[in-house]
Protein backbone atom coordinates (compact mmCIF):
# COMPACT_ATOMS: atom_id res chain seq x y z
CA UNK A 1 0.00 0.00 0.00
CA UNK A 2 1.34 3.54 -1.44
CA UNK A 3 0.59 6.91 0.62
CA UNK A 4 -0.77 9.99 -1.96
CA UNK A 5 3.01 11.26 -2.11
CA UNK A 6 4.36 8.04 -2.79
CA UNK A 7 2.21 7.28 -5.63
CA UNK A 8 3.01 10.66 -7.02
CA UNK A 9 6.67 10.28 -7.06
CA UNK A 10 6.14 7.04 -9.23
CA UNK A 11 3.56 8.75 -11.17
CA UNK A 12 6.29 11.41 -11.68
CA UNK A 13 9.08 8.85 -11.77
CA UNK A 14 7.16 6.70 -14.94
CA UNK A 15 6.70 10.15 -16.93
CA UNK A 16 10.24 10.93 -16.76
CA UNK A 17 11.90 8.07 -17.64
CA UNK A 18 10.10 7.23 -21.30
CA UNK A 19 11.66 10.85 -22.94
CA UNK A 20 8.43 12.52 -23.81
CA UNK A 21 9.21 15.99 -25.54
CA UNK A 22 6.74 17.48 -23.42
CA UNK A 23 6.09 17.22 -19.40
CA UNK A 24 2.89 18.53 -18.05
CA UNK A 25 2.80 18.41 -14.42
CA UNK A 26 -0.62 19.04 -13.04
CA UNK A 27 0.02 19.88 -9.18
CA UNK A 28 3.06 17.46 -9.05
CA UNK A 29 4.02 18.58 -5.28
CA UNK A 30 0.40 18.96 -3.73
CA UNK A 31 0.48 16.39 -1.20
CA UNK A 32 4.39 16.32 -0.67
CA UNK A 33 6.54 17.78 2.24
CA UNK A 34 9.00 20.57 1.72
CA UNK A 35 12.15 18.14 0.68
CA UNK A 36 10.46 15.94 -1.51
CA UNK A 37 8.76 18.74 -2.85
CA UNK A 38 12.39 20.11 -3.87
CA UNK A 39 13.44 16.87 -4.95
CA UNK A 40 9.97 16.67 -7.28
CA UNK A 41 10.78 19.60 -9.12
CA UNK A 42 14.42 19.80 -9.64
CA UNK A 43 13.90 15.57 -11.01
CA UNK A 44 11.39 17.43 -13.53
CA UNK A 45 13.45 20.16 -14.47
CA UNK A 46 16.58 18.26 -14.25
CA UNK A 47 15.13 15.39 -16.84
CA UNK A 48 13.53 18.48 -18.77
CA UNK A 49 16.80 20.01 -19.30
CA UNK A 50 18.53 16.06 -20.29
CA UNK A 51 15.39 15.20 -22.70
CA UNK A 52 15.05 18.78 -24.44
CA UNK A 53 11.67 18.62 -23.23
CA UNK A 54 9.12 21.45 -22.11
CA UNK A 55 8.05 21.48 -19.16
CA UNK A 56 4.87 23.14 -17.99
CA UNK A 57 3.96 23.08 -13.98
CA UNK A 58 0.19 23.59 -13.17
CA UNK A 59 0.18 24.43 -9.43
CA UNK A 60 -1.14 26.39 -6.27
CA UNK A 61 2.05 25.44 -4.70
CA UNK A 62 3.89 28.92 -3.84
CA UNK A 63 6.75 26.72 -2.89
CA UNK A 64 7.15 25.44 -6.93
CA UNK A 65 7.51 29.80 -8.30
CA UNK A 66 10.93 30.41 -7.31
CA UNK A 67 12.34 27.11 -9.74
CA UNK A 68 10.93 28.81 -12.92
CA UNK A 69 11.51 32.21 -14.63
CA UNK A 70 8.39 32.73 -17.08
CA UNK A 71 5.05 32.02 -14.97
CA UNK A 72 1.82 32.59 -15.69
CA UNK A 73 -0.76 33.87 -12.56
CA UNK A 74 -4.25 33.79 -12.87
């Protein structure tokens, strides 16, 4: 049995790992604690940044703003 954040590191861990071109992340830190939180998005951007890929973040997390220069606030 998997806890919410567990399940969305390996959601997040499955994505990265097949090269897509483009990475939508729909609330990927929601249910996570501070570190793992860090360790959610810099994985993304990292594997972003290996792959070429886009990335695009959907969040309310004001903890995920700082990792990104263009943002969009609505």
């Amino acid at each position: 049995m998997l806890s919410e954040g567990q399940l969305q590191r390996l959601g997040i861990a499955l994505a990265a790992i097949h090269h897509p071109k483009v990475i939508l992340a729909d609330e990927p830190t929601s249910s996570l604690d501070d570190l793992n939180c860090k360790k959610v998005i810099e994985l993304l951007l990292k594997q972003a940044q290996r792959t070429k890929a886009h990335l695009i973040v959907i969040t309310h997390d004001a903890r995920v703003k700082s990792y990104f220069q263009n943002t969009i606030s609505l």
